[in-house]
Protein backbone atom coordinates (compact mmCIF):
# COMPACT_ATOMS: atom_id res chain seq x y z
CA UNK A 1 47.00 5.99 -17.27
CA UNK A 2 45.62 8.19 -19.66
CA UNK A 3 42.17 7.98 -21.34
CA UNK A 4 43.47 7.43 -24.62
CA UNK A 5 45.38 4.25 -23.24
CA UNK A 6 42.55 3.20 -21.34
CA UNK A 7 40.67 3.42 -24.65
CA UNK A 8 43.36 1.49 -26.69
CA UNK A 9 43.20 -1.54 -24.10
CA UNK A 10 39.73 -1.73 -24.45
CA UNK A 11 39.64 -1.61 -28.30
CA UNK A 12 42.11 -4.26 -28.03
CA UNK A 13 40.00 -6.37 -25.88
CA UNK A 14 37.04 -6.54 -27.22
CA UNK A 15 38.69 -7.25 -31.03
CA UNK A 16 40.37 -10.47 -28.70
CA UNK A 17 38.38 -11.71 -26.20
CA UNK A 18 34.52 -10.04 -27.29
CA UNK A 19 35.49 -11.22 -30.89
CA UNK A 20 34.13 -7.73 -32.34
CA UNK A 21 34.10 -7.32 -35.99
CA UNK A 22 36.52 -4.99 -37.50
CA UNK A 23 33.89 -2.45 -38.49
CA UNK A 24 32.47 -2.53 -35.13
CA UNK A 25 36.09 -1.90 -33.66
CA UNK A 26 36.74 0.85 -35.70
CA UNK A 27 33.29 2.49 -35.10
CA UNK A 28 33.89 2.09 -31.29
CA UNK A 29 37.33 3.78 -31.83
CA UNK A 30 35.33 6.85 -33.58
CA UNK A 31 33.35 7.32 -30.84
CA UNK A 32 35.73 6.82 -27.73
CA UNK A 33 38.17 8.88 -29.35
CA UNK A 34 35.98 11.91 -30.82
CA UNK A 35 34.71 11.59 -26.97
CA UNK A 36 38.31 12.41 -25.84
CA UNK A 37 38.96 15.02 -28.04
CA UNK A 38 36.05 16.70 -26.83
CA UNK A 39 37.28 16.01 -23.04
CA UNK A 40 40.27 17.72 -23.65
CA UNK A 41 38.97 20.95 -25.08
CA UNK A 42 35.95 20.66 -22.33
CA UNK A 43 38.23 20.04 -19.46
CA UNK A 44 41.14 22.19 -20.43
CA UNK A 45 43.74 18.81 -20.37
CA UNK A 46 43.97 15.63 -21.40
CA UNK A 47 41.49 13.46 -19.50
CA UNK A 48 43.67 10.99 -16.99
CA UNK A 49 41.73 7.40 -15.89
CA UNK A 50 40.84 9.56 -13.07
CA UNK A 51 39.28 12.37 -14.67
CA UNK A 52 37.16 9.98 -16.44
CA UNK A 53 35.77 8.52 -13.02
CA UNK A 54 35.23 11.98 -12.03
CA UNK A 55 33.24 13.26 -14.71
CA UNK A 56 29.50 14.16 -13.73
CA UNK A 57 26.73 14.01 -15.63
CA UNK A 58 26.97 17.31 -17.02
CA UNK A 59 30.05 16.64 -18.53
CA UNK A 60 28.19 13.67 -21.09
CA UNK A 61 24.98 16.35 -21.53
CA UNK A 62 27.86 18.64 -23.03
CA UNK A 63 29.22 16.16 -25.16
CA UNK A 64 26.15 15.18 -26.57
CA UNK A 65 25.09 18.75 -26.86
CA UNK A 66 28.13 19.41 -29.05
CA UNK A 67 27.53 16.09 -31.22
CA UNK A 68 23.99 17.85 -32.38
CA UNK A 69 25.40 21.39 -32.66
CA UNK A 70 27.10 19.49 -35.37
CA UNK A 71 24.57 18.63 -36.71
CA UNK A 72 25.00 14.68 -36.03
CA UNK A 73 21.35 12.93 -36.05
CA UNK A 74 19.67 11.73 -33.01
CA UNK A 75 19.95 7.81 -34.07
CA UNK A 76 24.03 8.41 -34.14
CA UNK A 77 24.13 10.17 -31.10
CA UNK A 78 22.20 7.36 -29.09
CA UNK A 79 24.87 4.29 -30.84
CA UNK A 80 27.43 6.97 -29.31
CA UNK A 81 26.33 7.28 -26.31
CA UNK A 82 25.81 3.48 -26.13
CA UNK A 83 30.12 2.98 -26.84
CA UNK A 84 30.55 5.31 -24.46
CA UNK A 85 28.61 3.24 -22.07
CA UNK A 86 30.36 -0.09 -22.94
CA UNK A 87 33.70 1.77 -22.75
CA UNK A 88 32.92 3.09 -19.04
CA UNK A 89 31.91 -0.24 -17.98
CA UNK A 90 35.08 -1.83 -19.19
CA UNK A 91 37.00 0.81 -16.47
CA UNK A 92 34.63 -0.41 -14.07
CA UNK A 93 35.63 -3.74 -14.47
CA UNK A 94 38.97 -3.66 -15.28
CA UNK A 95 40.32 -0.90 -13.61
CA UNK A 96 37.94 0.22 -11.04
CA UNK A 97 37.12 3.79 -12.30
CA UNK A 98 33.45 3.37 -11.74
CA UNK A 99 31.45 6.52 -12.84
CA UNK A 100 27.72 6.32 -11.91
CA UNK A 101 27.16 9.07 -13.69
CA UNK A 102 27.17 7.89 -17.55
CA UNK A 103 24.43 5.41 -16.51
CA UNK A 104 21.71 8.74 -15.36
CA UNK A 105 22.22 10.04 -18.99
CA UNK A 106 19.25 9.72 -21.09
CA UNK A 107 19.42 8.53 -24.85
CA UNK A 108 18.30 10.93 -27.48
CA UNK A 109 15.01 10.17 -28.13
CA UNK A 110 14.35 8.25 -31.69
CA UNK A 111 12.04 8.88 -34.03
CA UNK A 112 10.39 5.48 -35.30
CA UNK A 113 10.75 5.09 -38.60
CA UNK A 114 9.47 2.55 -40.78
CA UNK A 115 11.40 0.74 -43.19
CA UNK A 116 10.80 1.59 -47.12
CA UNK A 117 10.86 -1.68 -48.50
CA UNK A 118 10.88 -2.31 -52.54
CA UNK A 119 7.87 -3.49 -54.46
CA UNK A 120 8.28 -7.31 -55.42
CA UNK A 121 8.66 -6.28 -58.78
CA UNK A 122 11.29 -3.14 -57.74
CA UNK A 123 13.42 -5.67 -56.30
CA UNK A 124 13.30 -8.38 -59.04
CA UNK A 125 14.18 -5.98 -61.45
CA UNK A 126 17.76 -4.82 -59.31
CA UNK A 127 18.15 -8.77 -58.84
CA UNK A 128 17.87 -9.30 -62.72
CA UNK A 129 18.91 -5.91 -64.24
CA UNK A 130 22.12 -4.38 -62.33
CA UNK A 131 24.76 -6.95 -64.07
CA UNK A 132 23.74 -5.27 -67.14
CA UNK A 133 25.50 -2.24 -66.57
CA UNK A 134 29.05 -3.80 -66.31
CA UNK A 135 30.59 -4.93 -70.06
CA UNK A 136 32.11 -7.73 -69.19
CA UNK A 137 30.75 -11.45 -68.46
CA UNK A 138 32.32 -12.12 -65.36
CA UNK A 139 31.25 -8.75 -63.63
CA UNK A 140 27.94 -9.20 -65.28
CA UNK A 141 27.81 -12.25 -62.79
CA UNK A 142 29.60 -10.96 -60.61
CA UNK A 143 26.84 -8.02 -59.69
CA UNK A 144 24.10 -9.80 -60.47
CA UNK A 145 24.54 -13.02 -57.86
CA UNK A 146 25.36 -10.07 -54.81
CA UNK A 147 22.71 -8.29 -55.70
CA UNK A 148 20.68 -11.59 -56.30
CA UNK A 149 21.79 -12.90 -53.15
CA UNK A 150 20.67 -9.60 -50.99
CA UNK A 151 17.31 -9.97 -52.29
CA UNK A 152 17.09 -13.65 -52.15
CA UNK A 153 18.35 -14.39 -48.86
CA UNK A 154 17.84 -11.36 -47.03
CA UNK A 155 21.82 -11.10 -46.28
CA UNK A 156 23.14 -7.35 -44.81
CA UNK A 157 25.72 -6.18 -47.47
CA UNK A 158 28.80 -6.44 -45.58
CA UNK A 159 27.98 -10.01 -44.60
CA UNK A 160 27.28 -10.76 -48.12
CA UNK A 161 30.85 -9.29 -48.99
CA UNK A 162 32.51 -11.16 -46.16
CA UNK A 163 31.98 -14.47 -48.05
CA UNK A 164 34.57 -16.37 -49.14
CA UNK A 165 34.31 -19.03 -52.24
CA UNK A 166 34.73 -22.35 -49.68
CA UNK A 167 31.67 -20.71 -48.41
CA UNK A 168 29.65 -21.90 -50.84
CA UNK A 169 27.21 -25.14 -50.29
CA UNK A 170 28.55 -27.44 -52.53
CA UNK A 171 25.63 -30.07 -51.68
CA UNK A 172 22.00 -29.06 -50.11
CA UNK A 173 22.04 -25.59 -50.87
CA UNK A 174 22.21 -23.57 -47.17
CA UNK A 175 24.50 -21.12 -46.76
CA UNK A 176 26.61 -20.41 -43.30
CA UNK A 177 26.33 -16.57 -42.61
CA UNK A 178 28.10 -15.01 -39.98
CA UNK A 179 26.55 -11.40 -38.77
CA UNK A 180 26.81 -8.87 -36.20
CA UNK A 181 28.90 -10.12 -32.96
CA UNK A 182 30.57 -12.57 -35.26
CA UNK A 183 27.05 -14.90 -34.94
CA UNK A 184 26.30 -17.30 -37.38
CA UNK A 185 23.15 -18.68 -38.69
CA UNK A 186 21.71 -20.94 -41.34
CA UNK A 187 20.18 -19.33 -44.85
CA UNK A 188 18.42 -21.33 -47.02
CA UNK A 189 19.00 -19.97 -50.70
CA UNK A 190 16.69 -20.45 -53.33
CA UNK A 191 17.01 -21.76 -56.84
CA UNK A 192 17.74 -18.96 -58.21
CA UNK A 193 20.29 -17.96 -55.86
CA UNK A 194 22.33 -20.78 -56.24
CA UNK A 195 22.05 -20.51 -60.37
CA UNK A 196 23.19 -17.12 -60.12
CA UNK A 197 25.82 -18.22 -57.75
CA UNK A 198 27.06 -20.80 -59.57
CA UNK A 199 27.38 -18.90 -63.08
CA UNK A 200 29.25 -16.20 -61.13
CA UNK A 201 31.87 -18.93 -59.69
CA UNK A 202 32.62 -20.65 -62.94
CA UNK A 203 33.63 -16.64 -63.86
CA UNK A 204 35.69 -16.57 -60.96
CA UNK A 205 39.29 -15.37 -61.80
CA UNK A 206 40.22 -16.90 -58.47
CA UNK A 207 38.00 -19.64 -58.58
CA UNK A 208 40.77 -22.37 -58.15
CA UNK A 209 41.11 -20.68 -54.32
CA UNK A 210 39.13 -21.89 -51.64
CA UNK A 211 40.30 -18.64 -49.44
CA UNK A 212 39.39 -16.00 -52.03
CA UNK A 213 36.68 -13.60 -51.58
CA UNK A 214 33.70 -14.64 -53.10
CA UNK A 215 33.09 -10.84 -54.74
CA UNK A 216 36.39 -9.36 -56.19
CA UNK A 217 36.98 -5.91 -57.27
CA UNK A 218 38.81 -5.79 -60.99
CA UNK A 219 42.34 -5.96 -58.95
CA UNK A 220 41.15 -9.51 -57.00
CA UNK A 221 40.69 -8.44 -53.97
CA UNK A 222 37.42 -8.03 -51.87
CA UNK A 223 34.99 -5.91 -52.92
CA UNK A 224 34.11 -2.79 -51.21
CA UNK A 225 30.75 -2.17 -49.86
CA UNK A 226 31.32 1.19 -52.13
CA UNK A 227 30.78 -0.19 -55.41
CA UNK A 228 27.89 -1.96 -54.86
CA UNK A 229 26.42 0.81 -53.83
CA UNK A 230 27.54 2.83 -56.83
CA UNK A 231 25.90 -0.07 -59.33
CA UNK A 232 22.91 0.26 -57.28
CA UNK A 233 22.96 3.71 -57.75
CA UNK A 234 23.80 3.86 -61.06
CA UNK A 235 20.83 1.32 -62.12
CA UNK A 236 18.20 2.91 -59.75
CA UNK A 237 18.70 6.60 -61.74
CA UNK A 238 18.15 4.28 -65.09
CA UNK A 239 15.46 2.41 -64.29
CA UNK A 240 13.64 5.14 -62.65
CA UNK A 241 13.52 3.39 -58.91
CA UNK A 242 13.17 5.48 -56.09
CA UNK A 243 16.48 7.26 -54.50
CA UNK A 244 15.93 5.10 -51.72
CA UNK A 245 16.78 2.17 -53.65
CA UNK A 246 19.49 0.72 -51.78
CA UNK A 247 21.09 -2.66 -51.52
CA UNK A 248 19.91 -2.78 -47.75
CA UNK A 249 16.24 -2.03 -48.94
CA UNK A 250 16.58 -5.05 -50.52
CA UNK A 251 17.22 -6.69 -47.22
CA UNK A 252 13.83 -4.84 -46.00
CA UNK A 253 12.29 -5.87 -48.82
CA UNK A 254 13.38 -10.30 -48.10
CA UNK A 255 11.72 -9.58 -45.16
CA UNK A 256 8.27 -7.72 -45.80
CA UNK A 257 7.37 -9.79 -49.10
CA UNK A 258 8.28 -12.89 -46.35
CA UNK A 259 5.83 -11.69 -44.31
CA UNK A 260 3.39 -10.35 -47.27
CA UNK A 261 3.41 -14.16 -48.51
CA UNK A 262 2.27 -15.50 -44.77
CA UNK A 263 5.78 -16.69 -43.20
CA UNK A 264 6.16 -16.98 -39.44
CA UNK A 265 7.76 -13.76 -37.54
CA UNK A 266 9.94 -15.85 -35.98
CA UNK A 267 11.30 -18.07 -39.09
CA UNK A 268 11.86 -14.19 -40.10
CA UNK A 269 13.36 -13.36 -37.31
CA UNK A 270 15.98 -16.59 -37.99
CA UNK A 271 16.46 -15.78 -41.62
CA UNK A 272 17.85 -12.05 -40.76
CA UNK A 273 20.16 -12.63 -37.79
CA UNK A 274 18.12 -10.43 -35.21
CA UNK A 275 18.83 -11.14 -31.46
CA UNK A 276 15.38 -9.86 -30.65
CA UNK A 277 12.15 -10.30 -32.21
CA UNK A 278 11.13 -7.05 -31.36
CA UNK A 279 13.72 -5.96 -34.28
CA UNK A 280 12.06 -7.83 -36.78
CA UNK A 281 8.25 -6.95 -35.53
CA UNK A 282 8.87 -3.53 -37.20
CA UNK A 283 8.00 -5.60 -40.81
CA UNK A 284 4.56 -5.81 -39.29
CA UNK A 285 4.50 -2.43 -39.34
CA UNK A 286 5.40 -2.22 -42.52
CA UNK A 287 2.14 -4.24 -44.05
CA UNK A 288 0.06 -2.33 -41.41
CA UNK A 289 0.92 1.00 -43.06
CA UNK A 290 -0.05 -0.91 -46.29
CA UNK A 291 -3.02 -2.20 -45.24
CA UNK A 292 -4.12 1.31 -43.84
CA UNK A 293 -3.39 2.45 -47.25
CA UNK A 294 -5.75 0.18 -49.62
CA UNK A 295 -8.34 1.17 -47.02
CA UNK A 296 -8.11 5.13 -47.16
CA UNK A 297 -7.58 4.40 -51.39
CA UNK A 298 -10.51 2.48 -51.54
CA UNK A 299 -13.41 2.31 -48.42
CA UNK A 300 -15.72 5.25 -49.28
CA UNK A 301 -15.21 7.03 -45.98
CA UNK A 302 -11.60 7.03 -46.78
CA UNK A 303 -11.15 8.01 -49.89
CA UNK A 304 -9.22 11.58 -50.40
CA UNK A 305 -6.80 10.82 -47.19
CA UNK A 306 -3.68 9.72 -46.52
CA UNK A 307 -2.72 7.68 -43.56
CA UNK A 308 -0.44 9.52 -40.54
CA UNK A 309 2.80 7.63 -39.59
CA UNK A 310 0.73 7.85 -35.51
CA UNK A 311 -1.96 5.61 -37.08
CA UNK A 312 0.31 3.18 -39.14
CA UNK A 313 1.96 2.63 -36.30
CA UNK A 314 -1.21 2.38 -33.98
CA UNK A 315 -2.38 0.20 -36.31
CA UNK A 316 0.28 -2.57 -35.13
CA UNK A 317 -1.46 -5.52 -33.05
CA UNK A 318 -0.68 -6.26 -30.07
């Protein structure tokens, strides 16, 4: 068995018994297969099931030096190297190649970095303002109850694009979302959300269809993650908001004003989907760097500094 067949069975297995998302498949496949390519230039010859047994760990060290000759950033280099991982302990299982070796190889170390969430009034104005580029009605809704749900609800963009119009609560206004690893979870949407919602579905070309997506592109079909970013784009460079401005920050920006306003980490935690707490602790962060802020802006024997990223991030409690 080759390595590239090795690597289709286990593409194929996780899309039908791990239940992987599509995107996640066809990241995996990225990775395992760039990491063949460079096997076969590295070891002369196409890498057999065996040769991938037999590789030491050297051989990884290579391949990860070669990912950051290329100049690929130490954050994609670790979810690499973590594929990698997952596709070496598939040959474990299934097919016995065991290699020892992929497990001594350390991550590339990751810089923390904090999220750069929007100002309240930043991301009201995206929520409010981006239909207002498109001409016509029904995209006017259309944008404005994504990007109106992203803020509202906290939901990542491709989950928010997932949605289909049966979807929608049609009673008590909580909406299923399924995330990353095909997990679902409970949002709660606001007012606002649903108003914004609802104008956009009575626009609906499709709205007679229960199956359709909930956001169509101008040919009916879903929308692609591209154009929202585009609008967002577009309306950040005309209403002067920071290049950052994206429609994940407004994700970051559900869950710092959440947690600006005095809601529980772990209701937080709920709300975005995150397996781990310790993924959604980073918002503390977030309001610690704040805090730190007002205090060099404003305490006398602080004024005329600026904060260090070290003592934001000392600054987190325990």
């Amino acid at each position: 068995m080759t390595g590239a067949d090795a690597a289709a069975a286990w593409l194929a297995w996780l899309g039908a018994e791990r239940r992987a998302a599509k995107l996640t498949i066809e990241a995996y496949a990225r990775d395992v297969n760039g990491f063949l390519a460079f096997l076969a230039g590295h070891l002369g010859e196409t890498p057999t099931l065996a040769a991938l047994a037999a590789l030491r760990e050297a051989d990884f060290r290579a391949w990860l030096a070669a990912r950051a000759g290329e100049g690929v950033g130490a954050r994609t280099r670790a979810r690499q190297l973590a594929a990698i991982r997952s596709f070496f302990r598939y040959l474990a299982r299934r097919h016995g190649a065991d290699n020892q070796a992929v497990r001594l190889v350390a991550s590339p170390k990751l810089r923390r970095s904090l999220p750069r969430p929007l100002a309240v009034a930043e991301a009201t104005e995206v929520a409010g303002g981006v239909g207002a580029l498109q001409e016509e009605p029904a995209w006017q809704a259309r944008d404005s109850a994504l990007f109106t749900l992203l803020y509202g609800a906290g939901l990542r963009i491709a989950e928010a694009l997932s949605l289909d119009l049966r979807d929608l609560p049609r009673g008590e206004a909580l909406l299923r979302v399924t995330g990353k690893g095909s997990k679902q979870r409970i949002v709660p949407l606001l007012p606002a959300v649903s108003s914004a919602l609802g104008t956009w579905r009575a626009l609906h070309p499709r709205a007679h269809d229960p199956a359709a997506p909930l956001f169509i592109g101008i040919r009916g079909d879903r929308l692609n993650p591209g154009v929202a970013q585009r609008a967002m784009r577009d309306f950040r460079r005309l209403a002067g908001l920071p290049e950052h401005a994206t429609p994940h920050k407004l994700r970051h920006a559900f869950a710092t004003h959440l947690l600006a306003g005095g809601a529980d980490l772990r209701a937080i935690q709920e709300l975005l989907g995150h397996a781990s707490l310790s993924t959604t602790q980073i918002y503390t962060s977030v309001e610690a760097g704040k805090l730190l802020e007002t205090w060099h802006a404003t305490h006398p024997k602080g004024q005329n500094k600026s904060p260090s990223e070290e003592e934001a991030t000392d600054f987190i409690p325990n």
